[in-house]
C-alpha atoms as a PDB file:
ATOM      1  CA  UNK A   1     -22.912  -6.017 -25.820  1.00  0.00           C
ATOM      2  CA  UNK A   2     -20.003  -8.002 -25.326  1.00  0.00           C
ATOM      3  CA  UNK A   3     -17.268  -5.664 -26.971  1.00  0.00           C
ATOM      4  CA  UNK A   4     -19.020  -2.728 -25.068  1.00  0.00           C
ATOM      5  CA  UNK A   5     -18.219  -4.984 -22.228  1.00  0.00           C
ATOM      6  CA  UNK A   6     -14.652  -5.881 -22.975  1.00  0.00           C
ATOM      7  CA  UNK A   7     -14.095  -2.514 -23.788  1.00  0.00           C
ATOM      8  CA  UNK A   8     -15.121  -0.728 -20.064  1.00  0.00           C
ATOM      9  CA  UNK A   9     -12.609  -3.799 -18.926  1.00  0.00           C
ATOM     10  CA  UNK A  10      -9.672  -2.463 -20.734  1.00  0.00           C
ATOM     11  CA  UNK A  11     -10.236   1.255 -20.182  1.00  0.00           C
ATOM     12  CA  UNK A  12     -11.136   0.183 -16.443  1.00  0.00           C
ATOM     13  CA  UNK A  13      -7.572  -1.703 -15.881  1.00  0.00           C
ATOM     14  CA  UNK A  14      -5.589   1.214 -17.310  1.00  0.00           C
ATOM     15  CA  UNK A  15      -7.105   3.659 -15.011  1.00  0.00           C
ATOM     16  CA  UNK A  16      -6.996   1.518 -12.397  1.00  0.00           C
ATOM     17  CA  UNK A  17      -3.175   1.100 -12.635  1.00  0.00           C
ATOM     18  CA  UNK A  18      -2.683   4.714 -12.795  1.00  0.00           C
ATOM     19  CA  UNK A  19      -4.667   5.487  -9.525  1.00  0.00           C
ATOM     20  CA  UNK A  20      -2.670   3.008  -7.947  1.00  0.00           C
ATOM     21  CA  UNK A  21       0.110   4.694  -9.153  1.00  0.00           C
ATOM     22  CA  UNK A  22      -0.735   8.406  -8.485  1.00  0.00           C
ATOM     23  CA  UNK A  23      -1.322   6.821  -4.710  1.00  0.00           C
ATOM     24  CA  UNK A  24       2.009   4.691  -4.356  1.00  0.00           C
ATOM     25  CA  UNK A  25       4.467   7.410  -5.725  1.00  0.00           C
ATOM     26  CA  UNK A  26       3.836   9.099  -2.674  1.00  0.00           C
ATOM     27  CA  UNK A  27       3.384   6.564  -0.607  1.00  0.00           C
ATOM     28  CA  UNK A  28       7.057   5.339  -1.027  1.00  0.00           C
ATOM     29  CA  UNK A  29       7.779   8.836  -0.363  1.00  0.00           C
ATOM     30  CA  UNK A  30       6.632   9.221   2.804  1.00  0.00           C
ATOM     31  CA  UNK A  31       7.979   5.655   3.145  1.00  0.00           C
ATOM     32  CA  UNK A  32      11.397   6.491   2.039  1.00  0.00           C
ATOM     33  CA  UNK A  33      11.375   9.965   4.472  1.00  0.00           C
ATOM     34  CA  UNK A  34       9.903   8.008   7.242  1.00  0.00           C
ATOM     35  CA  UNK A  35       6.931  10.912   7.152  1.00  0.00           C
ATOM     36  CA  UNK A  36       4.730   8.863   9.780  1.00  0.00           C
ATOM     37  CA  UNK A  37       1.775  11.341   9.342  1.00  0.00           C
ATOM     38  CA  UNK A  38       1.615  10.627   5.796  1.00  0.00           C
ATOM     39  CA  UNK A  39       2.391   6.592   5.793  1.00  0.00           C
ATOM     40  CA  UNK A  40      -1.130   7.274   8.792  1.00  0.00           C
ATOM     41  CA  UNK A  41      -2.937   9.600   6.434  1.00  0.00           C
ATOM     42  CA  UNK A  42      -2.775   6.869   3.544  1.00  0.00           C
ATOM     43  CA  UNK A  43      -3.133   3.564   5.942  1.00  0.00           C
ATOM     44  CA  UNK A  44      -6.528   2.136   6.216  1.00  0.00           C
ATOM     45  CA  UNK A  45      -7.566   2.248   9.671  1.00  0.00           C
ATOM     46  CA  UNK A  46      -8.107   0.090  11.653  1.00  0.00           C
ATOM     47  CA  UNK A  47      -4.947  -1.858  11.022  1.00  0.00           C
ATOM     48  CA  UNK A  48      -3.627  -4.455  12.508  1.00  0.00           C
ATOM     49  CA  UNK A  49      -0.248  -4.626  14.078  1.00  0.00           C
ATOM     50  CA  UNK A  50       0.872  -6.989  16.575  1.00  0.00           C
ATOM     51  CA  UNK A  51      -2.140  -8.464  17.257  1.00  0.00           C
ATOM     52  CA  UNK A  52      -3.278  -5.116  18.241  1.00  0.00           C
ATOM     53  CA  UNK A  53      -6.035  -3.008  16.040  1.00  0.00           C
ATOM     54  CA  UNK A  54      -4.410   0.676  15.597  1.00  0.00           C
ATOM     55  CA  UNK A  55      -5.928   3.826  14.733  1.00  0.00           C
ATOM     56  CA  UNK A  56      -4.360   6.665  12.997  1.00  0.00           C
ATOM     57  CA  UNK A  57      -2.393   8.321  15.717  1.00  0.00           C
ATOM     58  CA  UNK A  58      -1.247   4.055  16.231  1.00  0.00           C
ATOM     59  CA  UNK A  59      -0.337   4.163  12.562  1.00  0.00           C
ATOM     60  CA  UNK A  60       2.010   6.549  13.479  1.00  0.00           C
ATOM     61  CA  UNK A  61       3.436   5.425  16.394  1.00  0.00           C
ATOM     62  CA  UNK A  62       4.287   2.159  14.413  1.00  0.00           C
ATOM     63  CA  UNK A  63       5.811   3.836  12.265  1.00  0.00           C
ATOM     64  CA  UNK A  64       9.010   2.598  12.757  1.00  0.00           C
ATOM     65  CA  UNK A  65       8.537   0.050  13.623  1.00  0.00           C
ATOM     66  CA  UNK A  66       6.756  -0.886  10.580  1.00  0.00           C
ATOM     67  CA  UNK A  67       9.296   0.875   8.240  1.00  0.00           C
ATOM     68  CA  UNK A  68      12.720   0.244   9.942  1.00  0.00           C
ATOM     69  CA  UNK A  69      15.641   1.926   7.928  1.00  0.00           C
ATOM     70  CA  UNK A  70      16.309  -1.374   5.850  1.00  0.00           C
ATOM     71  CA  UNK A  71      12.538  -1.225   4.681  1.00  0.00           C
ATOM     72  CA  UNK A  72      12.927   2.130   3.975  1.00  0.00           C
ATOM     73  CA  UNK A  73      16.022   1.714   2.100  1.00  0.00           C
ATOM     74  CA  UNK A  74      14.108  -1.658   0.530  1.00  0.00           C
ATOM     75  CA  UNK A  75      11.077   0.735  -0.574  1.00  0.00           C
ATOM     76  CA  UNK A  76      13.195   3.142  -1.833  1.00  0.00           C
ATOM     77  CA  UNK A  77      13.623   0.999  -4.902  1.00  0.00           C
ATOM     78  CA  UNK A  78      10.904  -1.502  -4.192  1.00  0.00           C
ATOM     79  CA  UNK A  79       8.940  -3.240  -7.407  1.00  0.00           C
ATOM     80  CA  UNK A  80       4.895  -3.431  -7.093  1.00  0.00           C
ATOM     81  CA  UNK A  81       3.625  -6.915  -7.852  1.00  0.00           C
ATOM     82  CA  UNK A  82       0.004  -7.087  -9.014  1.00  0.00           C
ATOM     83  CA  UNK A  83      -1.866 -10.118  -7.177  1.00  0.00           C
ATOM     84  CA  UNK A  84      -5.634  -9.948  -7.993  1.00  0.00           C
ATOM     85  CA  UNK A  85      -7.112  -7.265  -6.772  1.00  0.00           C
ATOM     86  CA  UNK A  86      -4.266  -5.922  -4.349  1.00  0.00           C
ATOM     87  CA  UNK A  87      -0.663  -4.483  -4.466  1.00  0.00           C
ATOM     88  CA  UNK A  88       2.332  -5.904  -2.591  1.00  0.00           C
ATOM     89  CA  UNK A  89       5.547  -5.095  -1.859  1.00  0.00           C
ATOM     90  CA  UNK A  90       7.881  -7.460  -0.420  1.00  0.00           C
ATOM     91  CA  UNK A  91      10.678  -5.705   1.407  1.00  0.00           C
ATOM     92  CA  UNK A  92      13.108  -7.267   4.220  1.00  0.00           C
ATOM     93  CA  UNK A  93      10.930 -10.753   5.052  1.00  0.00           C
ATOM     94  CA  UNK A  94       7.712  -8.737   4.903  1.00  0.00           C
ATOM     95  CA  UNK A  95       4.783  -8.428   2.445  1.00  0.00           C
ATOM     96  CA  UNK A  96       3.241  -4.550   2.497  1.00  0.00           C
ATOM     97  CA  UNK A  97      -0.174  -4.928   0.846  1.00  0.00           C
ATOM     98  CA  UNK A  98      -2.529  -2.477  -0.782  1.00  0.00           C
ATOM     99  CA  UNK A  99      -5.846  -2.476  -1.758  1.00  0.00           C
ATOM    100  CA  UNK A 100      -8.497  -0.334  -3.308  1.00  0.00           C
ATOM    101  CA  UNK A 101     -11.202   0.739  -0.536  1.00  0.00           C
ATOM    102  CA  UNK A 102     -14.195   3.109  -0.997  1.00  0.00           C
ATOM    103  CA  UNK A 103     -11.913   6.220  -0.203  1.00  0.00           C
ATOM    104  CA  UNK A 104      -9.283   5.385  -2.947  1.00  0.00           C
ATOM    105  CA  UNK A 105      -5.685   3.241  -2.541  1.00  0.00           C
ATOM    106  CA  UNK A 106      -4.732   2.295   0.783  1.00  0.00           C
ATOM    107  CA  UNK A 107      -1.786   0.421   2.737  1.00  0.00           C
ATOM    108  CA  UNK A 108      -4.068  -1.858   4.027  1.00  0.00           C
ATOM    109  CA  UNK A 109      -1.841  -5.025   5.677  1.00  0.00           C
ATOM    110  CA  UNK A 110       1.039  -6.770   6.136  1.00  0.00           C
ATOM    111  CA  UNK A 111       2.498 -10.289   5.980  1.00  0.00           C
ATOM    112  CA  UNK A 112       5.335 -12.391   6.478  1.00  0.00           C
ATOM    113  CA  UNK A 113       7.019 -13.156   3.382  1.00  0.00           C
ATOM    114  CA  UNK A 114       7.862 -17.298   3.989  1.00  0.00           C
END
């Protein structure tokens, strides 16, 4: 029971990698092109920004001010860091955090990188 166990584990951490993976590529994309209705589209909503909670069309609006041209330029060749169960990516003082949510990968928060 045990290696049947261990076994879904490994398979399961593969996968999930890949998912993540097959989200982020286009993520940093839409990151990179400043596409705001695609950064919205993959943003779980509501987020919070400024001490305000945004919806999609917010998301977008934000846009850049959440992805300036230096983060852009930063995501461009930005490295994923595993951390538990999340994603970050620390670009220009600020941590960009994913996490898996019922509907699949999704930019979920951000953080000040101290």
């Amino acid at each position: 029971m045990k290696r049947a166990f261990l076994s879904l584990l490994l398979l399961a951490a593969p996968a999930a990698a890949r998912d993540f993976e097959a989200f982020f590529a286009p993520f940093q994309r839409a990151v990179v092109a400043g596409d705001a209705a695609a950064i919205a589209a993959a943003t779980r909503t509501p987020f919070l920004f400024q001490g305000r909670s945004l919806d999609a069309g917010g998301v977008r609006a934000a846009v850049p001010q959440l992805f300036d041209p230096a983060v852009r330029s930063c995501f461009a060749k930005a490295r994923v860091v595993p951390d538990e169960e999340v994603r970050l990516v620390f670009c220009q003082g600020t941590i960009f955090v994913f996490a898996e949510t019922p509907g699949g990968w999704r930019f979920t928060e951000i953080g000040v990188d101290d």
